[in-house]
C-alpha atoms as a PDB file:
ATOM      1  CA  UNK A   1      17.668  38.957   1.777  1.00  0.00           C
ATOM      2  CA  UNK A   2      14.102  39.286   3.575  1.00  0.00           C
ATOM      3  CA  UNK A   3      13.093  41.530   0.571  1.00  0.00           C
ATOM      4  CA  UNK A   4      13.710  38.188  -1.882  1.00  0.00           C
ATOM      5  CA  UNK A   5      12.307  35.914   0.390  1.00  0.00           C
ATOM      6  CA  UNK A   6       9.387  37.986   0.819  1.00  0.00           C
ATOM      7  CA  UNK A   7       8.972  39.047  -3.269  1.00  0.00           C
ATOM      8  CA  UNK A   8       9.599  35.172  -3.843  1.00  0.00           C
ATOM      9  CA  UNK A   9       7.007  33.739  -1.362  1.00  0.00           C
ATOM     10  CA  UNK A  10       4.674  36.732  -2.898  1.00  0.00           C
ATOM     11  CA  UNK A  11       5.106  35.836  -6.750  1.00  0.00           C
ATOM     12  CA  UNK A  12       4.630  31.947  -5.935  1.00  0.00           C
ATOM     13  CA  UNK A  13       0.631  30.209  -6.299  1.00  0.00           C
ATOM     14  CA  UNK A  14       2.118  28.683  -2.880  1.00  0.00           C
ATOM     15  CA  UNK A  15       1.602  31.749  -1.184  1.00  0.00           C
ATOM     16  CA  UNK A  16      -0.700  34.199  -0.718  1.00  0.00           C
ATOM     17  CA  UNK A  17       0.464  37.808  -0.911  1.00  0.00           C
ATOM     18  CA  UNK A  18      -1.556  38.822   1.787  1.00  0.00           C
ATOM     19  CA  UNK A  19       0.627  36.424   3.575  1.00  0.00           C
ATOM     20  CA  UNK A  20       3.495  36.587   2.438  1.00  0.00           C
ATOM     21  CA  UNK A  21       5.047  39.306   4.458  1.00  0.00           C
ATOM     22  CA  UNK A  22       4.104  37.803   7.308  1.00  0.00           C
ATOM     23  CA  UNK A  23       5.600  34.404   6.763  1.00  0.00           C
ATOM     24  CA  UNK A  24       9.006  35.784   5.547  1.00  0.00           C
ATOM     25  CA  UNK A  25       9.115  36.312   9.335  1.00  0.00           C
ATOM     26  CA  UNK A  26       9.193  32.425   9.936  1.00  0.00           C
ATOM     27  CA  UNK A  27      12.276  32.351   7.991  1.00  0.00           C
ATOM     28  CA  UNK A  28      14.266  35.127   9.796  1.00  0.00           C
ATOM     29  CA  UNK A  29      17.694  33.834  11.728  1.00  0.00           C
ATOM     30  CA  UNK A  30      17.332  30.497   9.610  1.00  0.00           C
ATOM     31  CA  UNK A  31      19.184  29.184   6.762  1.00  0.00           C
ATOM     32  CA  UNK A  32      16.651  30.260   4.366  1.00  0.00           C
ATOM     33  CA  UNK A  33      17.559  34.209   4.727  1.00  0.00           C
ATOM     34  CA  UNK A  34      20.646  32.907   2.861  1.00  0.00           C
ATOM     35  CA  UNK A  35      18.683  31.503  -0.055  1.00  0.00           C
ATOM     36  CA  UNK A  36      19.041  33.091  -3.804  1.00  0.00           C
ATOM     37  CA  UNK A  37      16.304  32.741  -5.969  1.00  0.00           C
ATOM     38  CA  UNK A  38      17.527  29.234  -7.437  1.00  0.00           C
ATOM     39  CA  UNK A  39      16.944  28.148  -4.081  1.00  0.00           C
ATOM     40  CA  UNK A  40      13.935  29.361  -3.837  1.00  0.00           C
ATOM     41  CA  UNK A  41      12.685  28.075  -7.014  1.00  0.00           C
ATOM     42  CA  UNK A  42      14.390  24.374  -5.954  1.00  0.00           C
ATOM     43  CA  UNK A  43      12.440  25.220  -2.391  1.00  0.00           C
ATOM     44  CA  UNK A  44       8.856  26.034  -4.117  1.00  0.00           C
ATOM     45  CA  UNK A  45       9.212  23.043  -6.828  1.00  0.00           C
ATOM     46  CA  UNK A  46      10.016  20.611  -4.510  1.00  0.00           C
ATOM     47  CA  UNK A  47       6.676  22.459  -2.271  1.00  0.00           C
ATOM     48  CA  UNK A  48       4.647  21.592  -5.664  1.00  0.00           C
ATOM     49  CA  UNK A  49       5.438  18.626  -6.130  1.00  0.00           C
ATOM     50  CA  UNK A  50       4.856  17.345  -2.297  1.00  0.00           C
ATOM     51  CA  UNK A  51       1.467  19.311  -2.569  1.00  0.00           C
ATOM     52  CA  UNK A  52       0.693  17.226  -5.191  1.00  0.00           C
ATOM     53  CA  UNK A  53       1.067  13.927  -3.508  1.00  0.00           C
ATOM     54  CA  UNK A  54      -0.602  12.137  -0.228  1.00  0.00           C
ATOM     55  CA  UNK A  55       0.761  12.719   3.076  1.00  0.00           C
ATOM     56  CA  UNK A  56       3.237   9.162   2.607  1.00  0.00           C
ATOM     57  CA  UNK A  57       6.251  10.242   4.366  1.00  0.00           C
ATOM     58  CA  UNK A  58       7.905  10.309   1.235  1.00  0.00           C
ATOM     59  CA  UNK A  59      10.591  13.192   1.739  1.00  0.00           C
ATOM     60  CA  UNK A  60      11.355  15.025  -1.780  1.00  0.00           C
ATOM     61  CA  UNK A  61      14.798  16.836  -1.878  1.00  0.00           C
ATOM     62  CA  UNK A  62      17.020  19.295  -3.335  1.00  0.00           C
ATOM     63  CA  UNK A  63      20.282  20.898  -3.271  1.00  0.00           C
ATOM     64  CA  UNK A  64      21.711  23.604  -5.392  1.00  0.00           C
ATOM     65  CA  UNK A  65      25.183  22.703  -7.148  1.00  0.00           C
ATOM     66  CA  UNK A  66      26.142  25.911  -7.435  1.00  0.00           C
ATOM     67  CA  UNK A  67      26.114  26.528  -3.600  1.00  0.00           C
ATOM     68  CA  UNK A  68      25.657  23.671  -1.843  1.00  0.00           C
ATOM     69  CA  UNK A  69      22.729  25.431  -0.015  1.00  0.00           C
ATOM     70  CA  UNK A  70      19.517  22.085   0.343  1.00  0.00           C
ATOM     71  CA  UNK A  71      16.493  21.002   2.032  1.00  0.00           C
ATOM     72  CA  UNK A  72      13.661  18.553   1.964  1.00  0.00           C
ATOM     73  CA  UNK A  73       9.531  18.846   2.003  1.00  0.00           C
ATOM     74  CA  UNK A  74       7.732  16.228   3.391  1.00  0.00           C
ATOM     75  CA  UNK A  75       3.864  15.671   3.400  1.00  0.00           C
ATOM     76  CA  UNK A  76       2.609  15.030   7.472  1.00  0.00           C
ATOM     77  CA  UNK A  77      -0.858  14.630   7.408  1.00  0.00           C
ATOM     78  CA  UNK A  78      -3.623  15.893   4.754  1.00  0.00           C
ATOM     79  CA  UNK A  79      -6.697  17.624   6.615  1.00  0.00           C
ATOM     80  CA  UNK A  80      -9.809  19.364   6.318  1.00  0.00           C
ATOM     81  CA  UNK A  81     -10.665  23.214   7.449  1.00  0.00           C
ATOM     82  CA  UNK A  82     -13.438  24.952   7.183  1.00  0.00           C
ATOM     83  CA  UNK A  83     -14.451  22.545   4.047  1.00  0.00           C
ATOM     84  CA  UNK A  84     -10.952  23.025   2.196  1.00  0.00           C
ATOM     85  CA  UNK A  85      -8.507  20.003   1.497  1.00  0.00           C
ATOM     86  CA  UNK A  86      -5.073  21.366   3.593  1.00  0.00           C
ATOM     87  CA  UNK A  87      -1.602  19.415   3.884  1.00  0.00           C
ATOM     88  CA  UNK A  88       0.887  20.494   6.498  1.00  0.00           C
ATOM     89  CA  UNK A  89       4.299  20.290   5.216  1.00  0.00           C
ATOM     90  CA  UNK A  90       7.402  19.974   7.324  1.00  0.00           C
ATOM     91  CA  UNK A  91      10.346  21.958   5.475  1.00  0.00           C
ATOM     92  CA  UNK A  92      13.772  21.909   6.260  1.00  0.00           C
ATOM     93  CA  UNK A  93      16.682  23.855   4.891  1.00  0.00           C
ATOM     94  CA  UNK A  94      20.727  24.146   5.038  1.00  0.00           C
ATOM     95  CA  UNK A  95      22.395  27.001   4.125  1.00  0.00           C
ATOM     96  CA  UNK A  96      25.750  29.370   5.505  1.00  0.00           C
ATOM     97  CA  UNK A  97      26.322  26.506   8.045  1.00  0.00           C
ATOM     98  CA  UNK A  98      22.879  26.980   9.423  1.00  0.00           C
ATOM     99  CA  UNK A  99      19.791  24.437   9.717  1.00  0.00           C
ATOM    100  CA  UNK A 100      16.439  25.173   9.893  1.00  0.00           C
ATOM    101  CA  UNK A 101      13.112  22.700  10.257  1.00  0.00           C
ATOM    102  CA  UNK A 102       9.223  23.944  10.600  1.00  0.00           C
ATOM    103  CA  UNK A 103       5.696  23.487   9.784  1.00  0.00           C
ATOM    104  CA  UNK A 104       3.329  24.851   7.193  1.00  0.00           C
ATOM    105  CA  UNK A 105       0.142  24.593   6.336  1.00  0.00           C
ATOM    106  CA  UNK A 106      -1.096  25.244   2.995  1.00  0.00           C
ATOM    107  CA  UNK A 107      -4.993  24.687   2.011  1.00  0.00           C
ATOM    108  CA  UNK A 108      -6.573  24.397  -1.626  1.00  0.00           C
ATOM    109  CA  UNK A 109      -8.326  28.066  -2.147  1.00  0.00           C
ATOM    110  CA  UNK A 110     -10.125  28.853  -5.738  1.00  0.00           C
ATOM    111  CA  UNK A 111      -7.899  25.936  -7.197  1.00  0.00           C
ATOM    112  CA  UNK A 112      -4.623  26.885  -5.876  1.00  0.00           C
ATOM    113  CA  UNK A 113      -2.571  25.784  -2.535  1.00  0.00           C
ATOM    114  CA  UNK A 114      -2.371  28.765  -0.318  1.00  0.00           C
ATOM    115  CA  UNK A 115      -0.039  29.146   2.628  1.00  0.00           C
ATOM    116  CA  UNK A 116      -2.225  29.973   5.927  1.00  0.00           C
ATOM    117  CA  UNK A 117      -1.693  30.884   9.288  1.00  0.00           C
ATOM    118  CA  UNK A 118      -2.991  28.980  11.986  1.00  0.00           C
ATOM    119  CA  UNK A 119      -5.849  31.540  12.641  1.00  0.00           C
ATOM    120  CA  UNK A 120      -6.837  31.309   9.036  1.00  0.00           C
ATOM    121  CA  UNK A 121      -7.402  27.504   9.816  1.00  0.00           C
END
């Protein structure tokens, strides 16, 4: 399951591939090692869309039918680093009976939101 998290999170304009190895580890032991790749494309729509909008605390969910597995993505604050528009996201998921909540920041790089650590801040 770390493989398709990883191959999703790589294949996404979310996510840098550099990166994306490295944040499949944020997901490990959560609900989102459980998630098949209609979750992840509910997961990275609904990350579009709230990348799209101001931080508003509007919450945008989903849920797969076919598995019940669901989560939300919620804009917390819009910033600036190192002269790049950013927007920290809080994400949570449910899946297998297990819930998971964090925090990622993604920053507008050559046109395109990119998911960065917080030493690439």
């Amino acid at each position: 399951m770390r493989a398709l998290v990883a191959a999703a999170l790589a294949a996404s304009v979310l996510f840098s591939p550099l990166v994306a190895a490295q944040w499949a580890g944020v997901f490990k032991g959560g609900p989102m090692e459980f998630f098949d790749e209609d979750d992840m494309r509910l997961f990275l729509d609904a990350s579009r869309q709230a990348l799209g909008r101001p931080a508003d605390d509007q919450v945008l969910g989903w849920e797969n039918p076919k598995n019940g597995h669901r989560g939300d993505v919620k804009v917390l604050r819009a910033f600036e680093s190192r002269g790049r528009d950013c927007k920290e996201l809080q994400v949570r998921g449910e899946a297998q009976g297990r819930k998971g909540d964090t925090r990622l920041n993604y920053c507008s790089i050559d046109g395109q939101w990119k998911l960065l650590g917080d030493s690439q801040l």
